[in-house]
PDB file of N, CA and C in Angstrom:
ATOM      1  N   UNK A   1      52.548 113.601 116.106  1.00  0.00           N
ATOM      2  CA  UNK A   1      52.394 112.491 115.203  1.00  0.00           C
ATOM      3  C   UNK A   1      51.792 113.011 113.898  1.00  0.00           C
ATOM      4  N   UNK A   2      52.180 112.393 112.916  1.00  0.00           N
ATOM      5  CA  UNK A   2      51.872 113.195 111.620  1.00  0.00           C
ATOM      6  C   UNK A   2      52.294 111.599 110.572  1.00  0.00           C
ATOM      7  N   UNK A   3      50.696 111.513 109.677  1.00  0.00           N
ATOM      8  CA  UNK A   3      50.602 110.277 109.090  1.00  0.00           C
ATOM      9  C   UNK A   3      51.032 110.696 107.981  1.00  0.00           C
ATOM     10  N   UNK A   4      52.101 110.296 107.128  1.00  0.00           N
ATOM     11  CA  UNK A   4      52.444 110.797 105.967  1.00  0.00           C
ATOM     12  C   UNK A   4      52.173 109.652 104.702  1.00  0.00           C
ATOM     13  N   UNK A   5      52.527 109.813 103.466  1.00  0.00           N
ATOM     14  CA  UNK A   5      52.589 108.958 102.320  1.00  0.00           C
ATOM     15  C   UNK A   5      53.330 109.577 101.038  1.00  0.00           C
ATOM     16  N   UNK A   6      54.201 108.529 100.907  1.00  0.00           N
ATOM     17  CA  UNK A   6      55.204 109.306  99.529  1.00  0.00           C
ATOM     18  C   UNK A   6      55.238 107.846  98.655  1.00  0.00           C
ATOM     19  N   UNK A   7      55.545 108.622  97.393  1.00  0.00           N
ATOM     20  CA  UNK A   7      55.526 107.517  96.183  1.00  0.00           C
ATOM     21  C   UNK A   7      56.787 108.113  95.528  1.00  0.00           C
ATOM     22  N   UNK A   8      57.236 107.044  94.738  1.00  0.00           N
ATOM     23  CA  UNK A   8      58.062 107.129  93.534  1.00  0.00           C
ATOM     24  C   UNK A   8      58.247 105.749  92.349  1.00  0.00           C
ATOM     25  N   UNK A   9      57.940 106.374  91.515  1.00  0.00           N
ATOM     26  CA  UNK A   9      58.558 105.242  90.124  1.00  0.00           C
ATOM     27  C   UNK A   9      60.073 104.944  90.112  1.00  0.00           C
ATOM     28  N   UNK A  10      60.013 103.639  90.453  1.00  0.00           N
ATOM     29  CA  UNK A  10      61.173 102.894  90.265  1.00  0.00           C
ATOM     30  C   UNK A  10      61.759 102.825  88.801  1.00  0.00           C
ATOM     31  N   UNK A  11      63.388 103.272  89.248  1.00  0.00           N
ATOM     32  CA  UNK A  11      64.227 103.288  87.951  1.00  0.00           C
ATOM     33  C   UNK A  11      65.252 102.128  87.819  1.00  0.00           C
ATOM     34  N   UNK A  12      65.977 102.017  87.526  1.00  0.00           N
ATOM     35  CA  UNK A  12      67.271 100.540  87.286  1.00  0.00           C
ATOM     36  C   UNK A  12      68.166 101.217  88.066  1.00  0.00           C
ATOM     37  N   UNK A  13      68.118 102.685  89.023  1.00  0.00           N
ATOM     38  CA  UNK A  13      69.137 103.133  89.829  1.00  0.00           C
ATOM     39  C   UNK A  13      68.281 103.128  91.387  1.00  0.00           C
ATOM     40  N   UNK A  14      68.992 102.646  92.234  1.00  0.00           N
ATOM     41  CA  UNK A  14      68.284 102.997  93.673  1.00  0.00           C
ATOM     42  C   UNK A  14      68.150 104.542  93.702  1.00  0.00           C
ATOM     43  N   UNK A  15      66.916 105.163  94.176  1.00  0.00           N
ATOM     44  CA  UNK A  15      66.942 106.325  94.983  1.00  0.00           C
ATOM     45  C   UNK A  15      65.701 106.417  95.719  1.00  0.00           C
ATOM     46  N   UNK A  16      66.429 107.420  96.638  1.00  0.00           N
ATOM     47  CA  UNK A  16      65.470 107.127  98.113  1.00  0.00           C
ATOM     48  C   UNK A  16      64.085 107.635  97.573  1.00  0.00           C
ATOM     49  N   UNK A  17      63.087 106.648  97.924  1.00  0.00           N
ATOM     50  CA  UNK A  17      61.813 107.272  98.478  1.00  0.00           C
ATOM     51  C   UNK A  17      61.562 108.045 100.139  1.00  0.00           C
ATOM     52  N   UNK A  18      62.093 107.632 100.729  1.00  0.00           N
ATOM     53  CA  UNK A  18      62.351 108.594 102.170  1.00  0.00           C
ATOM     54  C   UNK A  18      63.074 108.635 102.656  1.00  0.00           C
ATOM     55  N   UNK A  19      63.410 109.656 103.712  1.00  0.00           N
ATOM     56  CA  UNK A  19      64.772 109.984 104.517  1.00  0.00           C
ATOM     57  C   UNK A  19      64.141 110.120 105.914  1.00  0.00           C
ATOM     58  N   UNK A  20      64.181 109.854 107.538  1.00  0.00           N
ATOM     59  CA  UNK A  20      63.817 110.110 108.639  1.00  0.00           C
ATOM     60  C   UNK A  20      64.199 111.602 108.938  1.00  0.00           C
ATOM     61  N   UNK A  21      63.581 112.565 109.052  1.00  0.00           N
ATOM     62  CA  UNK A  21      64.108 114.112 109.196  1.00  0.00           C
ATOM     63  C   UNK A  21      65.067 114.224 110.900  1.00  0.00           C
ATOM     64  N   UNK A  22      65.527 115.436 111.081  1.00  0.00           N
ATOM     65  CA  UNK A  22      66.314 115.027 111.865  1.00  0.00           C
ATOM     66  C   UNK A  22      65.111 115.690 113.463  1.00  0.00           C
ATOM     67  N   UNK A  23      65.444 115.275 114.414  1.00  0.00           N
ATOM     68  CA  UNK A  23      64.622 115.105 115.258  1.00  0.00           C
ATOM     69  C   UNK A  23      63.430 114.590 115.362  1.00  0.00           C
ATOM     70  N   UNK A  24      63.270 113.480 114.497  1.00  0.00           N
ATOM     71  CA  UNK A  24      62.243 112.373 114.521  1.00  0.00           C
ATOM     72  C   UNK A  24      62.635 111.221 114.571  1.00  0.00           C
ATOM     73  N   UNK A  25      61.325 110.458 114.623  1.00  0.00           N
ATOM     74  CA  UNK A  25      61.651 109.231 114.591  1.00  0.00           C
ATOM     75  C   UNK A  25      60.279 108.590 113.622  1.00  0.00           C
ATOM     76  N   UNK A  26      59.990 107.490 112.906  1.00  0.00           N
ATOM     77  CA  UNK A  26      59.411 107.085 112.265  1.00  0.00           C
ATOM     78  C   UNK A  26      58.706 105.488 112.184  1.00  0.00           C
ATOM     79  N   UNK A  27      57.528 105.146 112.452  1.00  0.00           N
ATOM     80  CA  UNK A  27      57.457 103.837 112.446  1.00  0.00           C
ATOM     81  C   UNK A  27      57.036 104.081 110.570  1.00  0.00           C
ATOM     82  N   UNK A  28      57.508 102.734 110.202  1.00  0.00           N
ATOM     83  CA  UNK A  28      56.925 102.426 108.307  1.00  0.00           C
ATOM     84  C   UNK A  28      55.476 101.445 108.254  1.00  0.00           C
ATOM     85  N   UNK A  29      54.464 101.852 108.279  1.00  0.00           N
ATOM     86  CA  UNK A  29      53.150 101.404 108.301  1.00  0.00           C
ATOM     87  C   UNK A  29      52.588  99.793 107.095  1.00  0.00           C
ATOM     88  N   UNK A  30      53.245 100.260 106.032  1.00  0.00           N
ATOM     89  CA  UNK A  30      52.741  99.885 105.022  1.00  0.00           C
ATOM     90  C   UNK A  30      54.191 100.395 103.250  1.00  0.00           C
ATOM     91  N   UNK A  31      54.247  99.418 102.903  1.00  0.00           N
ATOM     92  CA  UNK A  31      54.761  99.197 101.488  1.00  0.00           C
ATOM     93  C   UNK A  31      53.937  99.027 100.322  1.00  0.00           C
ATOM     94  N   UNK A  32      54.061  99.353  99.543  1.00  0.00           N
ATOM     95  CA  UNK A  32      52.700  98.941  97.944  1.00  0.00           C
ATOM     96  C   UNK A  32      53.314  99.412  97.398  1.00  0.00           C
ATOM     97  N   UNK A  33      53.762  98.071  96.044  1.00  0.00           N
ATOM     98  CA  UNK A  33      54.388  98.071  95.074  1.00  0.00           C
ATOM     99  C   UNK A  33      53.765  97.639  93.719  1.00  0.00           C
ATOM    100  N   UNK A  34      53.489  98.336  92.815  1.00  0.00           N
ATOM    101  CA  UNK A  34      52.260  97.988  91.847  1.00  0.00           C
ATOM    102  C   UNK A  34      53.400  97.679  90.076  1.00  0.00           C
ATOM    103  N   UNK A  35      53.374  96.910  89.194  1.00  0.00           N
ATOM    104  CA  UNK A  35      54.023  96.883  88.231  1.00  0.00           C
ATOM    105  C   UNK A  35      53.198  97.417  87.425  1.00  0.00           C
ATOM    106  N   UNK A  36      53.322  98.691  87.139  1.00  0.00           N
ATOM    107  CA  UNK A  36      52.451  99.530  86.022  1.00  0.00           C
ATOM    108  C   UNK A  36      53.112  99.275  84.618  1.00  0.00           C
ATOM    109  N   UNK A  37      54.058  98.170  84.386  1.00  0.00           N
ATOM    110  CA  UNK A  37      54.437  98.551  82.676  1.00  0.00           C
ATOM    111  C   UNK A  37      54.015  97.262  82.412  1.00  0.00           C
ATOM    112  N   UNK A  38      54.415  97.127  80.963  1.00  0.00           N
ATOM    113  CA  UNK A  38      53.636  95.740  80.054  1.00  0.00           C
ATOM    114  C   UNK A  38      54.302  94.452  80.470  1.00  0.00           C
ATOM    115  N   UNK A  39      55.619  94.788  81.088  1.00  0.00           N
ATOM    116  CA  UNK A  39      56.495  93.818  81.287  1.00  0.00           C
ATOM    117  C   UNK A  39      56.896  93.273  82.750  1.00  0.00           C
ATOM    118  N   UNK A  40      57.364  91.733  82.799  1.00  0.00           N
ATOM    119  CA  UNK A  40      57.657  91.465  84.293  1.00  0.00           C
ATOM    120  C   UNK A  40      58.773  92.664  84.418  1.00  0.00           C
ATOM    121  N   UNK A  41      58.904  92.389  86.343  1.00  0.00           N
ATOM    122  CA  UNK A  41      59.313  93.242  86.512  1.00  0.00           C
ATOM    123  C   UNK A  41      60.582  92.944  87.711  1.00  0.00           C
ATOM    124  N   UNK A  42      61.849  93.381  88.497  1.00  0.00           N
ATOM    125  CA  UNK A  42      63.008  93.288  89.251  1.00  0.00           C
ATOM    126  C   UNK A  42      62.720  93.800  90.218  1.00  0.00           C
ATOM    127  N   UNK A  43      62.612  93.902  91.623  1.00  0.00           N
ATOM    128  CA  UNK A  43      62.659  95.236  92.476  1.00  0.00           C
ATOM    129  C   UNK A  43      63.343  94.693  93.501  1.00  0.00           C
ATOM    130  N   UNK A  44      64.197  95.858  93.961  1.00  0.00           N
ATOM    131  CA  UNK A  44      64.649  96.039  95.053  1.00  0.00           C
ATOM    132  C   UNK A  44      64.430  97.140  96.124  1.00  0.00           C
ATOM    133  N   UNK A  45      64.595  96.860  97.446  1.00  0.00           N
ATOM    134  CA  UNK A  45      64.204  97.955  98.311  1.00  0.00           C
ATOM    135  C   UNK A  45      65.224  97.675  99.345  1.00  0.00           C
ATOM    136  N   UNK A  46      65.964  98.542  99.953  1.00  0.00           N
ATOM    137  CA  UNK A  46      66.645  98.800 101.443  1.00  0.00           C
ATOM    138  C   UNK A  46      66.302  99.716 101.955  1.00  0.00           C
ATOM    139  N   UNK A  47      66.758  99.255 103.390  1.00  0.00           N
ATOM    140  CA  UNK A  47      66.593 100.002 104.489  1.00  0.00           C
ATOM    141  C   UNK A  47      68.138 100.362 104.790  1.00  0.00           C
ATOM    142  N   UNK A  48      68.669 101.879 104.942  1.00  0.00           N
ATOM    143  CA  UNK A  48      69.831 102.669 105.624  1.00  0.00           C
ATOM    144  C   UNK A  48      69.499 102.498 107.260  1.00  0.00           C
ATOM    145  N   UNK A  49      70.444 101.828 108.026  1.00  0.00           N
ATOM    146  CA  UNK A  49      70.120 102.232 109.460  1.00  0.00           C
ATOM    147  C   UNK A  49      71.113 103.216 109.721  1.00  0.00           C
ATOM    148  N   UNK A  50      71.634 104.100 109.930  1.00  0.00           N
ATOM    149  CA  UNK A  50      72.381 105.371 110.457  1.00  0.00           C
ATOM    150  C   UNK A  50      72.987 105.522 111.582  1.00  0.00           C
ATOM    151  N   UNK A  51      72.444 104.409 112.634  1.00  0.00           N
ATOM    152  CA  UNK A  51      73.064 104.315 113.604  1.00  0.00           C
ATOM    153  C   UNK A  51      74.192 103.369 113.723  1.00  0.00           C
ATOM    154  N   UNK A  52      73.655 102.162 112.905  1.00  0.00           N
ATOM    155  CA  UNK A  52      74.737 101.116 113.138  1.00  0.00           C
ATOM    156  C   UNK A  52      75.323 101.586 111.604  1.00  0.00           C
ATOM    157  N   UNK A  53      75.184 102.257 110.270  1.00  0.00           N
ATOM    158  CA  UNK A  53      75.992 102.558 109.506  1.00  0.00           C
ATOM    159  C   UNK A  53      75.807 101.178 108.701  1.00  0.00           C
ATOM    160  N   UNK A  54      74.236 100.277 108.012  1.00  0.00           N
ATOM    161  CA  UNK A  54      74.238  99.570 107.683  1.00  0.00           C
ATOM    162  C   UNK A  54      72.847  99.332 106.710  1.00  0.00           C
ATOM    163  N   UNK A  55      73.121  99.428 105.623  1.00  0.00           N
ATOM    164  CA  UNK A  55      72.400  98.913 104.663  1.00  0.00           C
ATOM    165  C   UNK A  55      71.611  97.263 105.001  1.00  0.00           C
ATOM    166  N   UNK A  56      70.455  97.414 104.764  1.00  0.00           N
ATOM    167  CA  UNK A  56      69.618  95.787 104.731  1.00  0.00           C
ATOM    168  C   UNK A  56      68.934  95.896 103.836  1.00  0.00           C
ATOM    169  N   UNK A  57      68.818  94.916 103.160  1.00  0.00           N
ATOM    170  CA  UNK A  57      67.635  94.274 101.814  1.00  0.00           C
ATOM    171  C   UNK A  57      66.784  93.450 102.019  1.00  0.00           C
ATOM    172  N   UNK A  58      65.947  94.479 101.702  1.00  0.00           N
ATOM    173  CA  UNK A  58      64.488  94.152 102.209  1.00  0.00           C
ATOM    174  C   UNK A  58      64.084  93.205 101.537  1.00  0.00           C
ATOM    175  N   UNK A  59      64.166  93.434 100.081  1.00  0.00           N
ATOM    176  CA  UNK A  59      63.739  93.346  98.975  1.00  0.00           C
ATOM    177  C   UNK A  59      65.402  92.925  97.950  1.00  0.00           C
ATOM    178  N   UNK A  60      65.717  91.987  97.311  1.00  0.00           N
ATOM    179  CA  UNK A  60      66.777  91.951  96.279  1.00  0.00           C
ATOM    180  C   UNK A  60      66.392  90.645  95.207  1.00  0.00           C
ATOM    181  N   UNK A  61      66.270  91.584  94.071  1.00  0.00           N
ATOM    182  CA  UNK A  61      65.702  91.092  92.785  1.00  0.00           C
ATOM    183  C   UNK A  61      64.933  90.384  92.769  1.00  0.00           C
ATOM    184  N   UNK A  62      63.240  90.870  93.756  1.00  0.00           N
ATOM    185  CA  UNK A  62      61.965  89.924  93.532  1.00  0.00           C
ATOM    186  C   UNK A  62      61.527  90.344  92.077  1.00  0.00           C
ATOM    187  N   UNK A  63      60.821  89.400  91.463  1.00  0.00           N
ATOM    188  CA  UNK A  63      60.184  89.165  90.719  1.00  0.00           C
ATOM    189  C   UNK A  63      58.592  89.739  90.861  1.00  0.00           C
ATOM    190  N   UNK A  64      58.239  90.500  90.277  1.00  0.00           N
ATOM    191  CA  UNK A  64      57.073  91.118  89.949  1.00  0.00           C
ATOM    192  C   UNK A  64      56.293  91.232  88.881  1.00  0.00           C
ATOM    193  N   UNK A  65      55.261  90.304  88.146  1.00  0.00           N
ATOM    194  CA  UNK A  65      54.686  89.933  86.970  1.00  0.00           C
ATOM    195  C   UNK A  65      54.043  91.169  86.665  1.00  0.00           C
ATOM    196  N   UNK A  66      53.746  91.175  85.065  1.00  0.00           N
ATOM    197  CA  UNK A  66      53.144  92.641  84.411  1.00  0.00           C
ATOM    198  C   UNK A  66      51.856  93.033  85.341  1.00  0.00           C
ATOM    199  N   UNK A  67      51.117  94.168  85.412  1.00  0.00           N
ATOM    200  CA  UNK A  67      49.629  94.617  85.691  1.00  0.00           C
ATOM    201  C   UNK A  67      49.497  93.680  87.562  1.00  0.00           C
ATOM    202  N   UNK A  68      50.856  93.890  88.535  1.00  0.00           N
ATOM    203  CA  UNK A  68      50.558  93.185  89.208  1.00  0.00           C
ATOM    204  C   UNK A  68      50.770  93.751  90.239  1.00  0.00           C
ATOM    205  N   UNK A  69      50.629  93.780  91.837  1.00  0.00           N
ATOM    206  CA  UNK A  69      51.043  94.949  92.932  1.00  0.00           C
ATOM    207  C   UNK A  69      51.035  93.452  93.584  1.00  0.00           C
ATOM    208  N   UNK A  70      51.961  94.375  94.941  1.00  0.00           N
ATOM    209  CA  UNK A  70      51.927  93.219  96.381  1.00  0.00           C
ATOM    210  C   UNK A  70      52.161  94.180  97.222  1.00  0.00           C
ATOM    211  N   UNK A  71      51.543  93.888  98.542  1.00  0.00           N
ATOM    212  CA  UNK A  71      51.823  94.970  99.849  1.00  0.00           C
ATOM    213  C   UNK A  71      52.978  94.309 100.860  1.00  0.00           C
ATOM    214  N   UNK A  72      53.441  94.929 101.871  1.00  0.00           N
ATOM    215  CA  UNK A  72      53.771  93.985 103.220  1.00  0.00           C
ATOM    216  C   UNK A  72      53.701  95.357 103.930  1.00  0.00           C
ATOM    217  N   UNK A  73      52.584  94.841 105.026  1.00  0.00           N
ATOM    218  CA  UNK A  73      52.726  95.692 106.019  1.00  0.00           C
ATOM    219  C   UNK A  73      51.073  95.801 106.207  1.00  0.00           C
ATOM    220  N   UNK A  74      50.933  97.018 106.719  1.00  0.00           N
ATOM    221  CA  UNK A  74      49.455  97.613 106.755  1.00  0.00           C
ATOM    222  C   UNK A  74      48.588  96.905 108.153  1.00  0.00           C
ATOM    223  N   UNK A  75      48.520  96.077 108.658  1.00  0.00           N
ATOM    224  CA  UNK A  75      48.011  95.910 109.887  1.00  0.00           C
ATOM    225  C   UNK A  75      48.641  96.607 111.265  1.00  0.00           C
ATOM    226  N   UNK A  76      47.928  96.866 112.306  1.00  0.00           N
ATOM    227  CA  UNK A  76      48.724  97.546 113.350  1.00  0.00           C
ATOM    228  C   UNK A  76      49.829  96.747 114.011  1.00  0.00           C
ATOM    229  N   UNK A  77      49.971  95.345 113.683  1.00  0.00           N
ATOM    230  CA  UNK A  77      51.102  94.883 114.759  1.00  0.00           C
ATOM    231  C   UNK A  77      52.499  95.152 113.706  1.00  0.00           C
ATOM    232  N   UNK A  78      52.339  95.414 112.121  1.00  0.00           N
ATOM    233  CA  UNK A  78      53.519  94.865 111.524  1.00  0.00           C
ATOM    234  C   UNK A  78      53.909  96.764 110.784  1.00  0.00           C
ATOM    235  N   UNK A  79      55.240  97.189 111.108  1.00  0.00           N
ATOM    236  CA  UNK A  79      55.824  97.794 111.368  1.00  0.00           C
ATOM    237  C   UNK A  79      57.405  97.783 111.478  1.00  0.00           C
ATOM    238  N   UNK A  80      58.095  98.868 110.956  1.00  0.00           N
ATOM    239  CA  UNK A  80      59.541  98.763 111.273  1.00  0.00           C
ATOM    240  C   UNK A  80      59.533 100.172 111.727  1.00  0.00           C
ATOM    241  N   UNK A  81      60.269 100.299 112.833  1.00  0.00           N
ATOM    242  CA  UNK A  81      60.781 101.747 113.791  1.00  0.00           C
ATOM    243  C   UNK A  81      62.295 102.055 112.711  1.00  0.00           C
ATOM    244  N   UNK A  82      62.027 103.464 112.830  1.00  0.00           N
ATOM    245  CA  UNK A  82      63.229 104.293 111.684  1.00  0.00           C
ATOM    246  C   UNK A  82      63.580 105.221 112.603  1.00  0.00           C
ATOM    247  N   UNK A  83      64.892 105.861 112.548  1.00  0.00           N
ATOM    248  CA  UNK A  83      65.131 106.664 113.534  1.00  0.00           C
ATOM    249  C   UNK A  83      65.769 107.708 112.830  1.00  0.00           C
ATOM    250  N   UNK A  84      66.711 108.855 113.496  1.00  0.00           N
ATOM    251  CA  UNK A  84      66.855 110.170 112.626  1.00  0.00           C
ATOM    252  C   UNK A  84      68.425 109.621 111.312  1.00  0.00           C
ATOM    253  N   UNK A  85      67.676 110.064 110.166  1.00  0.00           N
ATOM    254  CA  UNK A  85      68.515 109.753 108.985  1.00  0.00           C
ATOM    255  C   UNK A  85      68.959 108.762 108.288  1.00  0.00           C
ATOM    256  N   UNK A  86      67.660 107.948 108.717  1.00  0.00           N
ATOM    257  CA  UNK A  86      67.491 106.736 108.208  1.00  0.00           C
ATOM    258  C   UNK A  86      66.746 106.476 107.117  1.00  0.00           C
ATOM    259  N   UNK A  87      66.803 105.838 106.134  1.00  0.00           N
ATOM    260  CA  UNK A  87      66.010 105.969 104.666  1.00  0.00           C
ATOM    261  C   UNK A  87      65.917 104.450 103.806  1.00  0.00           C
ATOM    262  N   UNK A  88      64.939 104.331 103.073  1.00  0.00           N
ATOM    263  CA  UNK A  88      64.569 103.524 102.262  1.00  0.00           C
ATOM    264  C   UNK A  88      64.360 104.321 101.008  1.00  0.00           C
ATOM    265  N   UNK A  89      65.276 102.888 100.202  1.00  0.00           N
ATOM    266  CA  UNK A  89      65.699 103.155  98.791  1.00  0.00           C
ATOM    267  C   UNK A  89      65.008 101.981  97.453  1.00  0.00           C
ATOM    268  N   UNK A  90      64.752 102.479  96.675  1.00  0.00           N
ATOM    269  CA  UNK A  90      63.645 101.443  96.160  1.00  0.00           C
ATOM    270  C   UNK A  90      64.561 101.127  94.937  1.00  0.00           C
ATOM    271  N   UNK A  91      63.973 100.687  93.644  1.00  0.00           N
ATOM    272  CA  UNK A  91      64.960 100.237  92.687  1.00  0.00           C
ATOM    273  C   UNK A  91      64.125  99.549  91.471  1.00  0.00           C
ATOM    274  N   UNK A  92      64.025  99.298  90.458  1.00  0.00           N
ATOM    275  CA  UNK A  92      62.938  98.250  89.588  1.00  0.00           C
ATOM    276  C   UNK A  92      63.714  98.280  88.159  1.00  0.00           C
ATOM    277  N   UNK A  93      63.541  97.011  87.662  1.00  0.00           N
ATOM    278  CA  UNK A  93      63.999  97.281  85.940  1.00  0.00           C
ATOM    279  C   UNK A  93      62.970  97.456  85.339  1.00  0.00           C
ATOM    280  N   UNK A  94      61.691  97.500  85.202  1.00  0.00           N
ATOM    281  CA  UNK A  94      60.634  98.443  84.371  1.00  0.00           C
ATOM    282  C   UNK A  94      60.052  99.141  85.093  1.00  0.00           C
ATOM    283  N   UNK A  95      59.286 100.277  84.829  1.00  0.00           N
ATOM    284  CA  UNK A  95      58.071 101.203  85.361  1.00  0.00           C
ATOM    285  C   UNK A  95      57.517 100.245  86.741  1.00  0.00           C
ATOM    286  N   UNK A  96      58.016 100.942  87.892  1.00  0.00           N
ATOM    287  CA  UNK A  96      56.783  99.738  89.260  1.00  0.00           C
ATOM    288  C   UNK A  96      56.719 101.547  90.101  1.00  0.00           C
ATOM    289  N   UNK A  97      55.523 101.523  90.698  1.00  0.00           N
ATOM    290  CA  UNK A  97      55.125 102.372  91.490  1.00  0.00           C
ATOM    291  C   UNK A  97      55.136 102.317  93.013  1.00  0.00           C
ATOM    292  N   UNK A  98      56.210 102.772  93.742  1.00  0.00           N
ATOM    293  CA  UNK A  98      56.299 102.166  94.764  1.00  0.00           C
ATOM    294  C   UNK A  98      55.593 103.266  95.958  1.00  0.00           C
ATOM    295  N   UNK A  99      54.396 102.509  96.898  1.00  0.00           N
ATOM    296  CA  UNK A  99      54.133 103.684  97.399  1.00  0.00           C
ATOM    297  C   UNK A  99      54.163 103.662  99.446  1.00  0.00           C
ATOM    298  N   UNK A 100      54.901 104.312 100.182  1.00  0.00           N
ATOM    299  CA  UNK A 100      55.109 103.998 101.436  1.00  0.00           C
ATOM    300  C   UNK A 100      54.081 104.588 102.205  1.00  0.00           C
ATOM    301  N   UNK A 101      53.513 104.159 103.213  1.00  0.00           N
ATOM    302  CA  UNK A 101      52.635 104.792 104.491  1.00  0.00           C
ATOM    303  C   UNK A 101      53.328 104.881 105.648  1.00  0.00           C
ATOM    304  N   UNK A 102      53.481 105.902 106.253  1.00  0.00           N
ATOM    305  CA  UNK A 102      54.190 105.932 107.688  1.00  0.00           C
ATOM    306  C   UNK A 102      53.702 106.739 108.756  1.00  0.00           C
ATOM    307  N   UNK A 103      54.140 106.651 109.621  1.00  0.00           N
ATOM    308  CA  UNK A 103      53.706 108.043 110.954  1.00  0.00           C
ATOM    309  C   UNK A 103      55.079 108.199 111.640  1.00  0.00           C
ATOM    310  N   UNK A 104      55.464 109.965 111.233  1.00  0.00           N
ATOM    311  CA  UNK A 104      56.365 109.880 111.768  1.00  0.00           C
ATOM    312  C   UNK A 104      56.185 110.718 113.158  1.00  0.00           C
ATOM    313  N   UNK A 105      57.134 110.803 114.495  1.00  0.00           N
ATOM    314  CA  UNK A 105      57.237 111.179 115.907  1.00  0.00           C
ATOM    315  C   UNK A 105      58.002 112.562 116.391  1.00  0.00           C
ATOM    316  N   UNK A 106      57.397 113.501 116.617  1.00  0.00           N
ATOM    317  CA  UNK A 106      58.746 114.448 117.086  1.00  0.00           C
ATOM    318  C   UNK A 106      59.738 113.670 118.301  1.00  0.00           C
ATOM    319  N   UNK A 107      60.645 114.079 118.183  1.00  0.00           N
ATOM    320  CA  UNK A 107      61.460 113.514 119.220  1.00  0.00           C
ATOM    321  C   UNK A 107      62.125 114.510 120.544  1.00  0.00           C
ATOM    322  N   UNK A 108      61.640 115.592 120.195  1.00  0.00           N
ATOM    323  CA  UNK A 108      62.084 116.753 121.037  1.00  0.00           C
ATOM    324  C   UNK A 108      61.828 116.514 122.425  1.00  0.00           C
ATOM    325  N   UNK A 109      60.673 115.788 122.785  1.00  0.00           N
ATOM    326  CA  UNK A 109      60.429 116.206 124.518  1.00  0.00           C
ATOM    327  C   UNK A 109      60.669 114.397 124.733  1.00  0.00           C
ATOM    328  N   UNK A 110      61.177 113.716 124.497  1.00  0.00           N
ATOM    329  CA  UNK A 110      61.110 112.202 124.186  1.00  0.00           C
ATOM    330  C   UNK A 110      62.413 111.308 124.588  1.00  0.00           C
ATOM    331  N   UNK A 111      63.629 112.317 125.029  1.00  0.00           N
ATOM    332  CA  UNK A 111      64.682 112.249 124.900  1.00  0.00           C
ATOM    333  C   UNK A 111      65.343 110.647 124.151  1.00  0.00           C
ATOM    334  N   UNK A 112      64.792 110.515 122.424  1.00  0.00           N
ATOM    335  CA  UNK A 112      65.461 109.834 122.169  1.00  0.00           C
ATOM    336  C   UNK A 112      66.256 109.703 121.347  1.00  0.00           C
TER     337      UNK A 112
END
């Protein structure tokens, strides 16, 4: 088990903030999305599932006011399970800082 955290500034193009490596598996802990520019703000976020070969929107064109953040997640019951090559893709029309918490699983002795 290995607690990780990655960020990226959202552009007007989706690109991934994470990818599930291959022989893991991943629960997503926590989301934080902060609007660092002067202006409201657009965001979008999906989830790639890899198994079923299916994009979901998490997130499509919320509204995010200037100097403003929102979380979802962060308590122990609330969580989404990610599995190998699965990824979340973020997206924003001004400057937003998007930052993920996760723990991801070896899967080697686990057979899953």
């Amino acid at each position: 088990m290995i607690k990780r955290t990655f960020t990226k500034v959202g552009t007007s193009t989706l690109a991934t903030i994470y990818t599930v490596p291959q022989g893991a598996r991943t629960e997503l802990k926590m989301l934080w999305i902060s609007n660092i520019s002067g202006s409201n703000s657009t965001i979008s976020i999906t989830y790639y599932n890899a198994v079923e070969n299916a994009t979901i929107s998490l997130f499509d064109g919320y509204a995010l006011s200037s100097k403003t953040f929102f979380t979802v997640g962060g308590e122990a019951h609330e969580f989404l399970v990610m599995g190998e090559n699965d990824y979340i893709q973020v997206r924003s029309t001004h400057s937003c800082t998007f930052l993920i918490s996760l723990i991801e699983y070896d899967n080697q002795f686990k057979n899953l």
